[in-house]
Structure formats: structure tokens, C-alpha cells
N, C-alpha and C. Protein backbone atom coordinates (compact mmCIF):
# COMPACT_ATOMS: atom_id res chain seq x y z
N UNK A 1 0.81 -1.20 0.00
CA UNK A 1 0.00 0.00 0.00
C UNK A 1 0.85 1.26 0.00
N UNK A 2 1.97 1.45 0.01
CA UNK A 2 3.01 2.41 0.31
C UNK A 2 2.78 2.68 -1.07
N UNK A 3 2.81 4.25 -1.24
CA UNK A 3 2.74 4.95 -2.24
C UNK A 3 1.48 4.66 -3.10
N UNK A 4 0.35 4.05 -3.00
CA UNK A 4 -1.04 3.78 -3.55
C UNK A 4 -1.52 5.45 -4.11
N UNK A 5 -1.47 6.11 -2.63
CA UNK A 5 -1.94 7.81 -3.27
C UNK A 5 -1.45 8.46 -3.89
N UNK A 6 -0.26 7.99 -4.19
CA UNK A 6 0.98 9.23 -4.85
C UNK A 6 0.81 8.61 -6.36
N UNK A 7 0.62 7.03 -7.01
CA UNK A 7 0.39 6.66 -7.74
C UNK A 7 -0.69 7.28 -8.18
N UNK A 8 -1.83 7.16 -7.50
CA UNK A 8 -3.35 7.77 -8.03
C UNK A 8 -3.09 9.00 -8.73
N UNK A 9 -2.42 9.98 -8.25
CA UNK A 9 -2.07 11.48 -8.00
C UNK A 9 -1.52 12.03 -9.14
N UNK A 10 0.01 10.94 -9.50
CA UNK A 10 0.41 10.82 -10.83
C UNK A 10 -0.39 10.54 -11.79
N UNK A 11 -1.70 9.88 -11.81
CA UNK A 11 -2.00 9.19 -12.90
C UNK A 11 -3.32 10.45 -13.23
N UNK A 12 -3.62 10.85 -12.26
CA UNK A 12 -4.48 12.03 -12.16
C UNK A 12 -3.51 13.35 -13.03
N UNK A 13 -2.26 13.64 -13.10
CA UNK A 13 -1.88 14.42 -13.53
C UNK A 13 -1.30 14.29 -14.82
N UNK A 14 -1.05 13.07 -15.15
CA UNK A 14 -0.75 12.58 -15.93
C UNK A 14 -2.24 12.57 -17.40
N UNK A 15 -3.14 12.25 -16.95
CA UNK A 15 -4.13 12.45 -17.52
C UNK A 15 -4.66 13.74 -17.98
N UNK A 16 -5.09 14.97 -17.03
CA UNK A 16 -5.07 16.24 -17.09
C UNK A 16 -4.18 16.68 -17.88
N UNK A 17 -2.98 16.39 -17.80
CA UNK A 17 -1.64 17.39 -19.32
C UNK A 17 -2.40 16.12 -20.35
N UNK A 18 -2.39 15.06 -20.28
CA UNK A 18 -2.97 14.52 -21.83
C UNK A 18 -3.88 14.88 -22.42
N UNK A 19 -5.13 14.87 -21.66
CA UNK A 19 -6.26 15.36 -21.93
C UNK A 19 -6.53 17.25 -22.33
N UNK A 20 -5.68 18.16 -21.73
CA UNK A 20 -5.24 19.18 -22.21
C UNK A 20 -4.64 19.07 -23.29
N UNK A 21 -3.48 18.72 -23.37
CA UNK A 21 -2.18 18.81 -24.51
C UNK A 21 -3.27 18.25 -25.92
N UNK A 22 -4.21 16.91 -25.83
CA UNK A 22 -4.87 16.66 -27.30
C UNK A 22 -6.14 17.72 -27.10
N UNK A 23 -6.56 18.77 -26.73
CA UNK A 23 -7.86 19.45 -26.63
C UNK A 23 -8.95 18.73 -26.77
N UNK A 24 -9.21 17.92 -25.48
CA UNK A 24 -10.63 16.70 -25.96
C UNK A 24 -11.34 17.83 -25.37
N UNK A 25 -12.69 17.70 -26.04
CA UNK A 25 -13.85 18.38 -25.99
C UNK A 25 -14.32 18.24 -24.78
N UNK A 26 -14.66 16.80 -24.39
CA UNK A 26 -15.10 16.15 -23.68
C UNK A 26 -14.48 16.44 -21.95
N UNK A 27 -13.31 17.33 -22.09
CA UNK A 27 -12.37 17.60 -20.84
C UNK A 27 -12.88 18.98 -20.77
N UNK A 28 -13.02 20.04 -21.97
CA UNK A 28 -12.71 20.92 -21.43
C UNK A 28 -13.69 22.01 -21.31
N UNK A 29 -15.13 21.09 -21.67
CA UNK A 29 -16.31 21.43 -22.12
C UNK A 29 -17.05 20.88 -20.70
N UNK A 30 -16.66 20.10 -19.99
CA UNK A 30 -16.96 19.71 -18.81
C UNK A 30 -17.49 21.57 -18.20
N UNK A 31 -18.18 20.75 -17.12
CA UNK A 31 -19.10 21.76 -16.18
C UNK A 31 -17.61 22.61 -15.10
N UNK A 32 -16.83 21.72 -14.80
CA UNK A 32 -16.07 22.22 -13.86
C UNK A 32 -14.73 22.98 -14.38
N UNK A 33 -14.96 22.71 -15.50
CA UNK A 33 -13.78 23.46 -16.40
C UNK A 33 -14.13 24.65 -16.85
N UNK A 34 -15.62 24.43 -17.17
CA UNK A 34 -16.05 25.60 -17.91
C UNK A 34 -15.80 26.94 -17.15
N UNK A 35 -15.56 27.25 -15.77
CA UNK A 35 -15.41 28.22 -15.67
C UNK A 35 -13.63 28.84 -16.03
N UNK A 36 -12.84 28.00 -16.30
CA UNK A 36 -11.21 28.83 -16.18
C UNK A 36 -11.15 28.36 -17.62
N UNK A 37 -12.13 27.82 -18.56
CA UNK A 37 -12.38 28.47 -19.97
C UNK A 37 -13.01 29.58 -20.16
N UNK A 38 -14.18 30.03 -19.40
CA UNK A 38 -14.54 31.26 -19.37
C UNK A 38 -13.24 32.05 -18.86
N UNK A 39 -13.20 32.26 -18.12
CA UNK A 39 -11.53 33.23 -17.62
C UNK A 39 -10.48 33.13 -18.24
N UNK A 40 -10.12 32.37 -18.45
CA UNK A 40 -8.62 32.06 -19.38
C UNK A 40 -8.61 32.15 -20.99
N UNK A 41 -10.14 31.71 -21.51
CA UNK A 41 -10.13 31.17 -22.83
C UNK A 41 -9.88 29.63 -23.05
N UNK A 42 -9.91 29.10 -24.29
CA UNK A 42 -9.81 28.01 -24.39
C UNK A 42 -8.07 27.96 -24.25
N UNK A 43 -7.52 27.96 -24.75
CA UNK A 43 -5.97 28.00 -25.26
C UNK A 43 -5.40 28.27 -23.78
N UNK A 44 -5.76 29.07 -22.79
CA UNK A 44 -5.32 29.58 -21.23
C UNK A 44 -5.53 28.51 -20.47
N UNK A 45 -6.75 28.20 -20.55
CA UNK A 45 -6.89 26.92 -19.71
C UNK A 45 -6.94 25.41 -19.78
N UNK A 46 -5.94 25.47 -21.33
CA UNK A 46 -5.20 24.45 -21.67
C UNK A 46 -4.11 24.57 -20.77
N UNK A 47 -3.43 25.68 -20.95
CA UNK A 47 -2.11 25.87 -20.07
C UNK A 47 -2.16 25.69 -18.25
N UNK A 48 -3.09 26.15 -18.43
CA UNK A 48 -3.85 25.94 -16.50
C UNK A 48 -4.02 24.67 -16.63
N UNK A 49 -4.25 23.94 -17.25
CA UNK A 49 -4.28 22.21 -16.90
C UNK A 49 -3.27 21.79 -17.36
N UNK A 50 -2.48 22.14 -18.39
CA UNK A 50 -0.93 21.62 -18.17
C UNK A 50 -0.03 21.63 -17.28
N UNK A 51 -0.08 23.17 -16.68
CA UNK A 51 0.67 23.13 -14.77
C UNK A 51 -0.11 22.83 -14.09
N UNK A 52 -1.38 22.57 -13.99
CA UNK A 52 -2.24 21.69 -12.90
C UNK A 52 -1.68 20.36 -12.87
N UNK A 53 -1.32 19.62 -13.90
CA UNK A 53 -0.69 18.25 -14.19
C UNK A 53 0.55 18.19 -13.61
N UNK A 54 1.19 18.75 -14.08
CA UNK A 54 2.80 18.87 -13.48
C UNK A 54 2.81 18.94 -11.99
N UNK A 55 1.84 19.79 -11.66
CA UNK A 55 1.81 20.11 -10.43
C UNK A 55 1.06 18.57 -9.35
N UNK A 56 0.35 18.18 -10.01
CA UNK A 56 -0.52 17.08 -9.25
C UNK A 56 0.97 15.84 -9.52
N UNK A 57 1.91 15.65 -10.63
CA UNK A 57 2.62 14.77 -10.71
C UNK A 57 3.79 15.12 -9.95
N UNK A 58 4.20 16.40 -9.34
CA UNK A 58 5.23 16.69 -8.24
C UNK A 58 5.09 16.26 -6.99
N UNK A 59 3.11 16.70 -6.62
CA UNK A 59 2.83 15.94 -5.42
C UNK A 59 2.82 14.86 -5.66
N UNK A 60 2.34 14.06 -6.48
CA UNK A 60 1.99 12.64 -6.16
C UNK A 60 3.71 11.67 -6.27
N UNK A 61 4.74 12.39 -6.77
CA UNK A 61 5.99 11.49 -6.21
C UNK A 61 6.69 12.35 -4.93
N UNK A 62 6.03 12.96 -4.36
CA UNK A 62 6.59 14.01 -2.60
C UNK A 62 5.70 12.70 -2.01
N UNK A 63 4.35 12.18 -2.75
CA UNK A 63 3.65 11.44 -1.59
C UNK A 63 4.41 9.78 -1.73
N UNK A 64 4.72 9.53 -2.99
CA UNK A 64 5.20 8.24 -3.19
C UNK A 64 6.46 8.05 -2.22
């Protein structure tokens, strides 16, 4: 079980830069996104979920 959350965490961030980096509709058209597409634009809050990723994959090997 050692490192289970830090795995999750990675795979969570890992997903978020993928799902950013190919512009799925389906990610960024979501309800909870829609607002830092409203604020950012589409193209901004691509980039806000690319360092959201990085950032969730720094914690999740601090937790591993």
C-alpha cells in the first residue's frame, strides 16, 4: 500500500496534461472546467491544466 496515493495522483496528472495537450472536448467542455475556460479562454486553460498536471505529478511522487 506504500505509495497507492501518490500513484493515483500521478495518474491524475498525468491524464489532465494529456487530456489538455490533445484538446478533448469532452475535458474541457466539462461543467467544472467551464469556468477557467470562461476566464482564461480556451488555449489559457489548456495551459492551466498543463501546470495543474505537473503540479498534481510533483505531489503525487513528494507522496510516493
Amino acid at each position: 500500500m506504500v505509495g497507492s496515493k501518490g500513484s493515483w495522483i500521478i495518474a491524475g496528472g498525468v491524464l489532465t496534461i494529456f487530456c489538455a495537450a490533445m484538446n478533448y472536448n469532452w475535458f474541457m467542455n466539462h461543467y467544472k472546467a467551464a469556468l477557467f475556460v470562461k476566464f482564461f479562454g480556451r488555449n489559457g486553460a489548456r495551459i492551466f491544466y498543463i501546470v495543474l498536471g505537473i503540479a498534481l505529478i510533483f505531489l503525487g511522487f513528494k507522496l510516493y
